[in-house]
Structures are given as C-alpha cells and as structure tokens.
Protein backbone atom coordinates (compact mmCIF):
# COMPACT_ATOMS: atom_id res chain seq x y z
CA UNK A 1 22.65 -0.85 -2.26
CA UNK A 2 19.22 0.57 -2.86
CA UNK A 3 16.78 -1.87 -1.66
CA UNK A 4 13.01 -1.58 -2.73
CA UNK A 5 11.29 -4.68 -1.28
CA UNK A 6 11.51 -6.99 1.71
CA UNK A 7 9.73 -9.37 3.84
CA UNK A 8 9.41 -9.02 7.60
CA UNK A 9 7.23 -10.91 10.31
CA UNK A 10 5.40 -8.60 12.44
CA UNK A 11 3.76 -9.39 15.88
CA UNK A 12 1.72 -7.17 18.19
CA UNK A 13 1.98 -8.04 22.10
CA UNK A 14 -0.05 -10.51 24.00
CA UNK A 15 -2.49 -9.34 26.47
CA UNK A 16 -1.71 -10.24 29.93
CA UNK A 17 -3.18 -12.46 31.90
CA UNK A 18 -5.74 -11.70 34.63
CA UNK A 19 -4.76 -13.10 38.30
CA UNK A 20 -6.22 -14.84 40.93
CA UNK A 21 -5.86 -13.80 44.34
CA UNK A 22 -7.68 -13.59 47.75
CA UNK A 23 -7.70 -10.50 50.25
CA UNK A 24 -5.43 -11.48 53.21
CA UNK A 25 -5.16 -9.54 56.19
CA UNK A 26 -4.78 -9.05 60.35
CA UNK A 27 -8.23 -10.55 61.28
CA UNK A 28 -9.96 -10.57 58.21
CA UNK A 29 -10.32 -14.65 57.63
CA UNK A 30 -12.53 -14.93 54.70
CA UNK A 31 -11.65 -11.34 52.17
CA UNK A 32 -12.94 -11.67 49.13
CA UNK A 33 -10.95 -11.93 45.71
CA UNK A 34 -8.82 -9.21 45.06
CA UNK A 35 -6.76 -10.20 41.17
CA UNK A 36 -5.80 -7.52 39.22
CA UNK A 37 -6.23 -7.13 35.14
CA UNK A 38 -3.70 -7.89 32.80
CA UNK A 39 -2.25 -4.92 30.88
CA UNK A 40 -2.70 -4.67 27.12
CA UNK A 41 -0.40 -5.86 24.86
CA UNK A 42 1.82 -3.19 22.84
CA UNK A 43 0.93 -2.26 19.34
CA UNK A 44 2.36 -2.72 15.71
CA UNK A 45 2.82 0.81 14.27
CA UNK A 46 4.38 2.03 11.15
CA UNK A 47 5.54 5.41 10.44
CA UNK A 48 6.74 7.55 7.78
CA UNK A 49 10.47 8.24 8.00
CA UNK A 50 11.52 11.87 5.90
CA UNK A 51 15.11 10.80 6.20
CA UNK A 52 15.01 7.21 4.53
CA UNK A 53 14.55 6.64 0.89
CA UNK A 54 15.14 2.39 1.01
CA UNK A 55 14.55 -0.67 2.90
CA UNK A 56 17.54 -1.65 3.16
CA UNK A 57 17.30 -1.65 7.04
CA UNK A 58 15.03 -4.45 6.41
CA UNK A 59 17.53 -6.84 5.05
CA UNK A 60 18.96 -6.96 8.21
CA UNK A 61 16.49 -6.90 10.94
CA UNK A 62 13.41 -9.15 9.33
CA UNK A 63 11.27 -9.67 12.59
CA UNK A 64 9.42 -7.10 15.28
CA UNK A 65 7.56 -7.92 18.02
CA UNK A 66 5.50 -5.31 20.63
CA UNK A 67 6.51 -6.27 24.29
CA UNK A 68 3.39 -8.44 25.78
CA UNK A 69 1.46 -6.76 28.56
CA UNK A 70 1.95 -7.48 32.21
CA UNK A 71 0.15 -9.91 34.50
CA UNK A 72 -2.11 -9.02 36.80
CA UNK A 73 -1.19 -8.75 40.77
CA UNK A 74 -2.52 -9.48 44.39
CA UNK A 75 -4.29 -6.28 45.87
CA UNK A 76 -6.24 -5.44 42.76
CA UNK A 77 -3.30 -4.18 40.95
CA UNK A 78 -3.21 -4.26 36.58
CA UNK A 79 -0.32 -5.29 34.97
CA UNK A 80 1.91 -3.02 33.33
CA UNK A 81 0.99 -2.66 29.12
CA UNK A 82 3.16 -3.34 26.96
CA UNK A 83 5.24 -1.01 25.24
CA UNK A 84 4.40 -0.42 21.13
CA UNK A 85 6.62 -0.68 18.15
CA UNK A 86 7.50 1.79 16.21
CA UNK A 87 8.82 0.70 12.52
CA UNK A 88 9.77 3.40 10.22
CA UNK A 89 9.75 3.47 6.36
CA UNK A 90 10.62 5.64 3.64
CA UNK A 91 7.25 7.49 2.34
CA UNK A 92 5.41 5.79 -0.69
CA UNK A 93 6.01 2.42 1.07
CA UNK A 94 3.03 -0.29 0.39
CA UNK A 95 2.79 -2.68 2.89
CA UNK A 96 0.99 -5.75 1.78
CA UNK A 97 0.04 -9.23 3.70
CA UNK A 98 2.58 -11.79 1.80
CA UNK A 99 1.09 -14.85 1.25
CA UNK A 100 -2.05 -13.13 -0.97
CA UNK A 101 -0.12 -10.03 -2.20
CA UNK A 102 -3.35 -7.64 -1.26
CA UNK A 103 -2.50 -4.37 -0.20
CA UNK A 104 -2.91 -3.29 4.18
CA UNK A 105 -1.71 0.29 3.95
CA UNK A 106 -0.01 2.51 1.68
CA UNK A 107 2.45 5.10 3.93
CA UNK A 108 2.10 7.77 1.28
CA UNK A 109 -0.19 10.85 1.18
CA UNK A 110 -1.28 11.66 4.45
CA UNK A 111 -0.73 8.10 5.55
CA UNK A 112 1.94 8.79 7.95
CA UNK A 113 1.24 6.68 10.97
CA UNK A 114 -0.56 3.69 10.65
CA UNK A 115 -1.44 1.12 13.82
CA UNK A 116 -1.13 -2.00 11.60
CA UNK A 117 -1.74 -4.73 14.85
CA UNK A 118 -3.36 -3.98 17.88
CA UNK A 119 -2.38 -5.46 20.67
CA UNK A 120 -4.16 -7.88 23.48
CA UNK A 121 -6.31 -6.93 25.56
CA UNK A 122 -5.52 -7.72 29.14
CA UNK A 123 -7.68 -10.19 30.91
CA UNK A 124 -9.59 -9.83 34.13
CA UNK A 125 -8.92 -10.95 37.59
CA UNK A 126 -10.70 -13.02 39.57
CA UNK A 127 -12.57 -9.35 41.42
CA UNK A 128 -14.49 -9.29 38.33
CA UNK A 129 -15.91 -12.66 38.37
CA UNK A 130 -17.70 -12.51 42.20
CA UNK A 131 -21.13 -13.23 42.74
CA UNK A 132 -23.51 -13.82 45.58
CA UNK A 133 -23.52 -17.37 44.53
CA UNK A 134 -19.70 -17.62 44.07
CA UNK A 135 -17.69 -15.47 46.12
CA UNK A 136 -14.48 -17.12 45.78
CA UNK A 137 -13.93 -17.36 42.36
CA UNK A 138 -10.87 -19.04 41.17
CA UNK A 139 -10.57 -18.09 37.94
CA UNK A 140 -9.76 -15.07 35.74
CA UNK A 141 -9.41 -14.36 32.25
CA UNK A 142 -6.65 -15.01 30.44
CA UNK A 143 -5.23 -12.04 27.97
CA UNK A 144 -6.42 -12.07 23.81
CA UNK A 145 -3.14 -13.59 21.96
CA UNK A 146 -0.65 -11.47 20.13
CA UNK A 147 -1.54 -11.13 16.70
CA UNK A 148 1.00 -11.80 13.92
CA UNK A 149 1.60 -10.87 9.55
CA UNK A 150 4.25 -11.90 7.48
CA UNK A 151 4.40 -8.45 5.21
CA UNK A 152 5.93 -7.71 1.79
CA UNK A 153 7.13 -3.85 2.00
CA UNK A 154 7.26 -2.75 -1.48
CA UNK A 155 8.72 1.02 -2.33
CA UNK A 156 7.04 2.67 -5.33
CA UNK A 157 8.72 6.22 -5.49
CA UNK A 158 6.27 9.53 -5.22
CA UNK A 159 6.84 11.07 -8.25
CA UNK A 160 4.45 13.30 -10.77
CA UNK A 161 6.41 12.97 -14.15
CA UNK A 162 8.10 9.00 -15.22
CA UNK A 163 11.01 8.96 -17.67
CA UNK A 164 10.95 5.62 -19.83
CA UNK A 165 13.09 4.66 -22.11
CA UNK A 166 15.53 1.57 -23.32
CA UNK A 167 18.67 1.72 -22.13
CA UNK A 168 21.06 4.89 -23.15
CA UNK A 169 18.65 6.89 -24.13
CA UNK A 170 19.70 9.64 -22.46
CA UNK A 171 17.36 9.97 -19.27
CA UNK A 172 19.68 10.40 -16.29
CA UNK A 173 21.38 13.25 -18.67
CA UNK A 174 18.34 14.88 -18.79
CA UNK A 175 17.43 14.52 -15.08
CA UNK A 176 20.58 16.14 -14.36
CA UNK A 177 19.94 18.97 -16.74
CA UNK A 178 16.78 19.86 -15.45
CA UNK A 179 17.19 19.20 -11.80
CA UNK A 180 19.95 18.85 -8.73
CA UNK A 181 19.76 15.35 -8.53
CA UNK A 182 23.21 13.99 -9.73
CA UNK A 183 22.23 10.40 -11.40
CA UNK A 184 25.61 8.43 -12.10
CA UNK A 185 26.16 8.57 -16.43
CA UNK A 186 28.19 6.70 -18.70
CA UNK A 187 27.80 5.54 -21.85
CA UNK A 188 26.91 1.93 -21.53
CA UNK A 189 23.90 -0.40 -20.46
CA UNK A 190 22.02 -0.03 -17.23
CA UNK A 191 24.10 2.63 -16.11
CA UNK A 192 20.77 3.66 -13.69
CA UNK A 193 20.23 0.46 -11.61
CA UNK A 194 18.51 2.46 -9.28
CA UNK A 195 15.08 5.03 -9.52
CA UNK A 196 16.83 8.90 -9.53
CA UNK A 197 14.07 11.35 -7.71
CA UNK A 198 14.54 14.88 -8.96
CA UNK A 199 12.00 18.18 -8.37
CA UNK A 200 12.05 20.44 -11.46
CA UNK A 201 11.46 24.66 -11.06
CA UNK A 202 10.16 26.58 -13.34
CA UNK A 203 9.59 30.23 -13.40
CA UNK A 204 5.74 31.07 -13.89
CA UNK A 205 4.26 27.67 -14.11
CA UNK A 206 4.18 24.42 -11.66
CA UNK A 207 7.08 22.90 -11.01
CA UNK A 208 6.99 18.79 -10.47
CA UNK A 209 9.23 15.94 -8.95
CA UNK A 210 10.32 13.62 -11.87
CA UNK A 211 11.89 9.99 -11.48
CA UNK A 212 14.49 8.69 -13.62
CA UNK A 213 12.81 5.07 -14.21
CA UNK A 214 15.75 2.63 -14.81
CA UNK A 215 15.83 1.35 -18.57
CA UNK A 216 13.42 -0.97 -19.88
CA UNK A 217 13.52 -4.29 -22.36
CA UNK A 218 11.30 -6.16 -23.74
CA UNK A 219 9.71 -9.12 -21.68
CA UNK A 220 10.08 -6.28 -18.73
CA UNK A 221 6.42 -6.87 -17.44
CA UNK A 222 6.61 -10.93 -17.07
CA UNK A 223 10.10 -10.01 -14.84
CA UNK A 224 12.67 -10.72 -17.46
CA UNK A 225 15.96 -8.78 -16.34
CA UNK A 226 14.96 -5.98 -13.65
CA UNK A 227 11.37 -5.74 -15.36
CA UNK A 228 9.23 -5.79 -12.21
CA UNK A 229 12.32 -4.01 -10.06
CA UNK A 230 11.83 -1.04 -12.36
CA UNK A 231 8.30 -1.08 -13.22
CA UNK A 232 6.43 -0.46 -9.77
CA UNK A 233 8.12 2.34 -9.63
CA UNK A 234 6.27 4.09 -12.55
CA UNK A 235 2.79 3.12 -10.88
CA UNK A 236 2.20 6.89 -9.13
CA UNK A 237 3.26 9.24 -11.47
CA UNK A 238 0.13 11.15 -13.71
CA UNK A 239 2.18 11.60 -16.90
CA UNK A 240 4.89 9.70 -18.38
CA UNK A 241 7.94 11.11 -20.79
CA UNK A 242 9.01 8.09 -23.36
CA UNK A 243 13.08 9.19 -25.02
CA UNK A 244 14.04 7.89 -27.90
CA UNK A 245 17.32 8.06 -29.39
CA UNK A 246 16.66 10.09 -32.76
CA UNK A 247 19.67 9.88 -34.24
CA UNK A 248 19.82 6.27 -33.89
CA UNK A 249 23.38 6.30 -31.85
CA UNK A 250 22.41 2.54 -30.60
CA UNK A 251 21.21 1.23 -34.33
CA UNK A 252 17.52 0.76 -32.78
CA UNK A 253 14.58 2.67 -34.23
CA UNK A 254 12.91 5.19 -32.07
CA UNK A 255 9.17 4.03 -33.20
CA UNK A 256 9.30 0.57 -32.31
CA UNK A 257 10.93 1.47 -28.90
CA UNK A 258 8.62 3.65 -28.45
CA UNK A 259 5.50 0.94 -29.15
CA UNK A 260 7.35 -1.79 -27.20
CA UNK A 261 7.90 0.31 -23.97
CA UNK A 262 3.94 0.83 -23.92
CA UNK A 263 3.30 -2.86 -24.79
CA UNK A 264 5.27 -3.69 -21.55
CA UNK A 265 3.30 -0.97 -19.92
CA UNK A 266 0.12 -2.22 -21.14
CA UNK A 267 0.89 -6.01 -19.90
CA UNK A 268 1.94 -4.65 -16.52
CA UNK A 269 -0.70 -2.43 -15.12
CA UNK A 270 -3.17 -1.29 -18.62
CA UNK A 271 -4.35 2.06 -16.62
CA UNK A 272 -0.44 3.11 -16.64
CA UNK A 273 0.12 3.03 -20.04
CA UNK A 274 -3.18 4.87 -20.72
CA UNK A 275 -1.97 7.77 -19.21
CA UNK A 276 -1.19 10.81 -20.47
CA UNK A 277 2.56 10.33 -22.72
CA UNK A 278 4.71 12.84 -24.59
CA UNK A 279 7.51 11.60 -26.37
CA UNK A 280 11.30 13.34 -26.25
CA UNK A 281 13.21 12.68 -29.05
CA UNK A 282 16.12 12.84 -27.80
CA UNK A 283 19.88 13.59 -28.99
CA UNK A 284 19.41 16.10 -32.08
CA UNK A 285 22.67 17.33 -31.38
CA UNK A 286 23.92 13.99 -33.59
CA UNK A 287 21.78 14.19 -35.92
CA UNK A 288 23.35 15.42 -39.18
CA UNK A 289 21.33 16.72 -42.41
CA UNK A 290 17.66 17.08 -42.89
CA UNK A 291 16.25 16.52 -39.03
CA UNK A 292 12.43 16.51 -40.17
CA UNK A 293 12.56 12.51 -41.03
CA UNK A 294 12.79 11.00 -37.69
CA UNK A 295 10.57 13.94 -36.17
CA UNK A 296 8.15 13.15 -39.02
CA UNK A 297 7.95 9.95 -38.06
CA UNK A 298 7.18 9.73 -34.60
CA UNK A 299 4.92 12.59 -34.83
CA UNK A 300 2.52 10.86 -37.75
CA UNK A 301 2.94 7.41 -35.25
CA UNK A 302 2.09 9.36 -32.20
CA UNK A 303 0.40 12.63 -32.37
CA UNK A 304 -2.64 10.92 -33.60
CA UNK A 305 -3.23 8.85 -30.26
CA UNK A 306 -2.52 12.15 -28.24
CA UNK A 307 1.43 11.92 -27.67
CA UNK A 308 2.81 14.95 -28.87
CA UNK A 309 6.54 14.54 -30.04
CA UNK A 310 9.27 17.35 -28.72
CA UNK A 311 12.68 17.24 -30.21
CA UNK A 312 15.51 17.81 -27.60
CA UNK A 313 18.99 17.19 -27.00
CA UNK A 314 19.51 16.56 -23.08
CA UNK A 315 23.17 17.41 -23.33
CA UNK A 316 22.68 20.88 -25.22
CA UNK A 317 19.74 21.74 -23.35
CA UNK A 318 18.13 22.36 -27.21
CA UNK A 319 14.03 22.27 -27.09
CA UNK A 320 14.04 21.22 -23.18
CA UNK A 321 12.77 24.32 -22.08
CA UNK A 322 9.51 23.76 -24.47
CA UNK A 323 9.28 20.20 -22.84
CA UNK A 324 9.04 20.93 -19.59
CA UNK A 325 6.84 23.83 -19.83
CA UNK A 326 4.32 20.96 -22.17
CA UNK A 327 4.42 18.44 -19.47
CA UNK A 328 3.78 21.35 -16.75
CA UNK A 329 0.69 22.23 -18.43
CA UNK A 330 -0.46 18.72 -18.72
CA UNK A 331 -0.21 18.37 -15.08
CA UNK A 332 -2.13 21.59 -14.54
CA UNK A 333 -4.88 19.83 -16.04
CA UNK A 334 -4.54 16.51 -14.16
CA UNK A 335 -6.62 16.03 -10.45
CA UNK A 336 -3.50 16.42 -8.36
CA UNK A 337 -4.96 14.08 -5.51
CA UNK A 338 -1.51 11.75 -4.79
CA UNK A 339 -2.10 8.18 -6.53
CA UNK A 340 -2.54 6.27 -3.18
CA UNK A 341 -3.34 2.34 -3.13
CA UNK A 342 -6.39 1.08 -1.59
CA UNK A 343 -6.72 -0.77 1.14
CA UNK A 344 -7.17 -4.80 0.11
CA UNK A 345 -6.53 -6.89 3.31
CA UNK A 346 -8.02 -6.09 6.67
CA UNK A 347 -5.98 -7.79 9.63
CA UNK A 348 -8.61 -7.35 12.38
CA UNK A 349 -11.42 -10.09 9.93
CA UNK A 350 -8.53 -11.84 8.32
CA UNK A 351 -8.25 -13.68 11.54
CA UNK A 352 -12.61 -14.60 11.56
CA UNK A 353 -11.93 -16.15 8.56
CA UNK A 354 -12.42 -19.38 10.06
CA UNK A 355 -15.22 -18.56 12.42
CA UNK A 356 -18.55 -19.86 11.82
CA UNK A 357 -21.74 -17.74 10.95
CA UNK A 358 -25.64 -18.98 10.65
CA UNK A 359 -27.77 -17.64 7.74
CA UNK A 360 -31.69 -18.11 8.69
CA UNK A 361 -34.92 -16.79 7.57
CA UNK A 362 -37.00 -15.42 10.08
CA UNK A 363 -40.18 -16.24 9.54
CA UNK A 364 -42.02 -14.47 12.03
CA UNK A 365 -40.41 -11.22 11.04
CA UNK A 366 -40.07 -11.91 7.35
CA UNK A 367 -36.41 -11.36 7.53
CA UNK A 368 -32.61 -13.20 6.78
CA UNK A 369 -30.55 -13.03 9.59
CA UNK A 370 -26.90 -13.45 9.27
CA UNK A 371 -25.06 -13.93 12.66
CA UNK A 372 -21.48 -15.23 14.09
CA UNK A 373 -18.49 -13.80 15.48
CA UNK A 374 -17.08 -13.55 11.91
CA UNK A 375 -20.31 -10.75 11.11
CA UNK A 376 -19.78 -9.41 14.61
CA UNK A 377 -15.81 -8.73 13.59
CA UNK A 378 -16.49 -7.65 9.81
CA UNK A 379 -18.82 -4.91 11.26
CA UNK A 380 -17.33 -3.86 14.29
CA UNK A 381 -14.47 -2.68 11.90
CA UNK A 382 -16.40 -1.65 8.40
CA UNK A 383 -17.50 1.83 8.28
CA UNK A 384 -20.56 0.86 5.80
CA UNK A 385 -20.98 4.43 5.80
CA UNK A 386 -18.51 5.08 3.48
CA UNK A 387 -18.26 4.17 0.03
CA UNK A 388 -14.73 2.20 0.15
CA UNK A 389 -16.42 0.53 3.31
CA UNK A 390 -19.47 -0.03 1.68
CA UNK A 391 -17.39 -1.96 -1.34
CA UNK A 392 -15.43 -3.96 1.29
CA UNK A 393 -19.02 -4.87 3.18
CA UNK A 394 -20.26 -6.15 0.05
CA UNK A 395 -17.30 -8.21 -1.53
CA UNK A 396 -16.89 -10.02 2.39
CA UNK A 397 -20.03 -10.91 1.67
CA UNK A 398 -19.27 -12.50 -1.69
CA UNK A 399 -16.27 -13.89 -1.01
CA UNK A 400 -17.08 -15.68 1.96
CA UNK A 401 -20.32 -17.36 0.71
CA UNK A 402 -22.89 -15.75 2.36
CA UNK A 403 -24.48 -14.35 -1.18
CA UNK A 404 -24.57 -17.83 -1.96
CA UNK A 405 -26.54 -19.06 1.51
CA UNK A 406 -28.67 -16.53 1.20
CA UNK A 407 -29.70 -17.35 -2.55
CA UNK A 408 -29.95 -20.90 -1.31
CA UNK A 409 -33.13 -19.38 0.94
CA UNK A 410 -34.26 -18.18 -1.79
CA UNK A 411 -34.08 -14.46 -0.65
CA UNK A 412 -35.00 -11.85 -3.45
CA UNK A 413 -34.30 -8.58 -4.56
CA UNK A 414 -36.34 -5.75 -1.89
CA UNK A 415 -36.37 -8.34 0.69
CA UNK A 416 -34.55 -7.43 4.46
CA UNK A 417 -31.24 -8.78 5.84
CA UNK A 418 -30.43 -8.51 9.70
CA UNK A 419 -27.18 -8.32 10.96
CA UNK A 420 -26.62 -7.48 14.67
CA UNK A 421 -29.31 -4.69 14.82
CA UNK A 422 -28.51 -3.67 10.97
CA UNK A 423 -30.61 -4.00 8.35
CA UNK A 424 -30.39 -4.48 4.63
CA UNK A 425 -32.65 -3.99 1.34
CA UNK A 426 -31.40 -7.10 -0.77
CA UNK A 427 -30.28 -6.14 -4.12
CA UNK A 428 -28.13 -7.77 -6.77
C-alpha cells in the first residue's frame, strides 16, 4: 500500500560519562588521577534513498535510537562513541517536529543527507579536573543527554507539471499516453488512489516529470474524503493541467469543475492555485456535432484569467501533442530552482526554550544587553549572515518576548543591542 505519512520517535545517543580513577602502580603510592573521557553519543541522520518511493517502512518500525557513547576508563582511556543512525527516505520527504507541524528539513533538492540530532558529548574524567589545590579530584563530568523528536514524515512527490481533475476525467489515460508509467484505469471512481510519477520526452523542447494527482471533490481542502492525502502532493509542481470531461460522459459541467477544483486549491495553500493553469478538455472523441460550444465556453471562462483551453482526447492522442509542447514552453519560462520547504523548527534552540535570559540597559555604555544560555544557543547555531538566518534571528526574538523586554526599557529605533560580543542597530 502506498504510504505517504508517518510518525516516528527519533533519539540521538547519550554522551558518555567521564570516569574517575587514580594512577596505581609498583611503588608509586600517591599517582595522580588518571579517568578517561566519555565518547560521544551517535548521531540522528537522514538520507535520501533513490530506490524508495513510500514510507511504508515506517509503519512498521516507528522508533530509532543512535547507540550512546562509551564510558570513560582507568589509565586515561575515552570511551568508545557511539555508532550513528542512518534512516533513509524516499526523496521529496518533509520531515517536520509533530506536535507544532513546522517544518526541520525537506530531503529534496540537494538535501540529501541531513544530521537531524547530534549526539552527546562525552564528559571528562577526573585528569581534567586537577589542580595544585586539589589533586585528587573525585569527580568528572557526566556526558550531555541524548536528545529526542517525535517527527511527522510527510511525502510530497517531485514533480514539474500536476494533473487535477474530478474523478474519471481521464488523467491516468493521459499519463499513460504521454509517458511509461502504467497507472491502473477503469472506468469508475477513484480508480488512482495513489500519486502516478511519469517523465514526458519531447523532441526539440524540455521534457518534464508529471504526476497523476488522485481525483479531487469538493470539501477536498478541509480533509473530506482523501482531500489532504491528495493535495500535498500538488504543493511542488510550477504549473498545473485542470481535465475536464467535455463531452459531459459523467453529467457534470466542465466549468464549474473547473472553478471548484481551484476553490479547493485556493482554501488549501492560495500560492498553488495562483500558479500558472491550462485547462485540457478532455474526451472530444465523444463528442458528437458542433464541438465549438463546450470549447467556447471554457475558453471565454478561462482565457481571460490566463488559462488557455486545449481540446484533447487522451485515448486518441487528438490535440495532445499541442498540449504538451504549451505546457513545455510555460516551464521554459518558469525559474526552474526545485520548490524546496524552508526550514521552520530548529532542534538544537527548541530545547533553550525554557532557559532563562536577562535584558538590561547598560548605562555606562549606553547599550541593551541581552544574555542567557538560550541567546548563547540561538547564536551559536544562526548564521545571521544570511538572509533566511537573519529572518529566523529576528522572529526568535519576537516570539520569545525579548522585543517586548526591550520596549519595556524603552529602547528606540538607532539605539545598540549586545549580545555575546554582537551588536545590533535597533530598528522596527
């Protein structure tokens, strides 16, 4: 069964403990301490997977944990680290933290291996902690704790070109006319319970992957029947095909599908639907006598708002040709960079998020320092360099209050914020 989402509990290994030991030997009373380190704890990792296309491993194996690193030993000697975990998935897999639905890491692009949970680091043994004052010490460090995510996996296929359509329309006909991929067809309801991946070729132009996009109904966007099964997987591809039964085979009139399909689009995800559209009219082959009507139609509806209307007949192969070379050209003229989600969720300060930070106002210096291990983390792992970095610096900021502190101090705009050796121009 093709499986597109699933919920596993990750955890990265524990670091090991550092230990506490003394030199003993042959007439040396008194050595001094001699512990060893703990090793590091093993690693989370996720990886791209060319041969899978589901999650259905998933089902079945729901938790993975990275071995925990070694303890330290007498003689100065570190503990062994802990071996990683390796978990593959199918490309174009989001993996989001659970509970809040924000996105970690999107294994698409050239997102193919990802360290999602780093593991402990080892303590230190007691050797580390000798002084003139205390040379005995008996004490070491103990390793960081493993880190742990419950994660929703969520497959959104990589595909330039989305079919749409209600039900027995014809799309898995035509995704099997214009490609190898061998969708199952019959003539009845939800025939396509599952997204069919096919790569089109076409002499002189671009050729394109297209996804068969299991039928649609109304109430699709709030989840009624498969609605939010089938719609994620429309979310990366640049231009979208709508068919429409012309000839009215199903008793259902091509325009209104046509405007309810984008109304569940719209309610969904609004940036989908206002991508670029062209509309297959699908099934001239049964339609009898004077063909202009429905064409007329759709093409007075559609053509205005920029969706130009082709008919075709996927069984015949009529006006197909013309399609395909129309939605080539519209992807010529489309920024080809894959449709990759941002990152939302950052594990390393989702676990400061309970750690305490000071906001002051420096008199001396004229300055609003912001301080605690929560600022150290956000930092240490930020590049503010960077734009997306930048955004994410700025919305911690928000989000956990510290706009709000610092408005209580009545900073304004132009004047300085210091953060660990950084320092800001305040602006609103």
């Amino acid at each position: 069964m093709f499986a597109d989402r699933a919920i596993i509990y990750v955890r990265s290994g524990k670091g090991g403990d550092g230990h506490v030991s003394f030199r003993r030997e042959k007439y040396v009373p008194s050595g001094g301490p001699d512990g060893g380190d703990g090793g590091r704890g093993g690693d989370v990792i996720f990886v791209v997977d060319e041969g899978l296309n589901t999650l259905t491993d998933f089902r079945y194996i729901r938790k993975y944990h990275a071995q925990d690193g070694g303890e330290g030993g007498k003689r100065n000697c570190r503990g062994r680290d802990g071996e990683d975990i390796e978990i593959k998935v199918p490309a174009g897999t989001v993996i989001k933290e659970a509970d809040s639905g924000k996105v970690i890491t999107d294994m698409s692009g050239d997102n193919r291996r990802v360290v999602l949970l780093k593991g402990g680091r080892g303590g230190s043994g007691n050797q580390h902690y000798a002084t003139s004052m205390m040379q005995a010490p008996k004490y070491a460090q103990p390793g960081q704790p493993a880190k742990e995510l419950k994660l929703l996996l969520e497959l959104k296929v990589i595909a330039d070109v989305g079919l749409v359509g209600f039900p027995n329309v014809g799309k898995s006909t035509l995704l099997a006319r214009v490609t190898n991929a061998r969708p199952k067809i019959a003539n009845y309801h939800f025939t396509t319970l599952n997204p069919n991946l096919g790569v089109v070729d076409l002499e002189d132009a671009r050729g394109f992957v297209i996804a068969d996009i299991p039928g649609l109904i109304e109430g699709a966007s709030e989840g009624v029947g498969l609605g939010h099964e089938f719609l994620r997987h429309i979310e990366r591809t640049k231009v979208i095909i709508h068919i429409v039964d012309a000839a009215g085979s199903e008793g259902r009139d091509p325009v209104e599908d046509i405007r309810a399909i984008n109304r569940e689009l719209e309610a969904y995800n609004a940036e989908i639907a206002g991508r670029p559209q062209v509309i297959a009219a699908n099934k001239m082959d049964l339609v009898y006598g004077e063909e202009s009507d429905i064409i007329e139609r759709l093409r007075s509806a559609f053509e205005p708002e920029g969706a130009e209307v082709y008919p075709i007949s996927a069984v015949s192969g009529q006006g197909v040709r013309e399609l395909l070379y129309k939605v080539s050209g519209m992807l010529e003229q489309i920024d080809d960079t894959p449709v990759v989600f941002a990152q939302e969720y950052f594990p390393e300060t989702a676990e400061a998020a309970d750690e305490p930070y000071t906001v002051v106002y420096d008199a001396k210096r004229d300055e609003y320092v912001v301080e605690g291990p929560r600022i150290e983390k956000m930092l240490g792992y930020t590049n503010i360099d960077s734009e997306k970095g930048f955004r994410f610096f700025q919305n911690f900021l928000k989000e956990n209050g510290i706009l709000e502190e610092l408005e209580r101090l009545g900073i304004e705009e132009g004047d300085t914020v210091r953060m660990y050796g950084l320092s800001f121009d305040y602006y609103k």
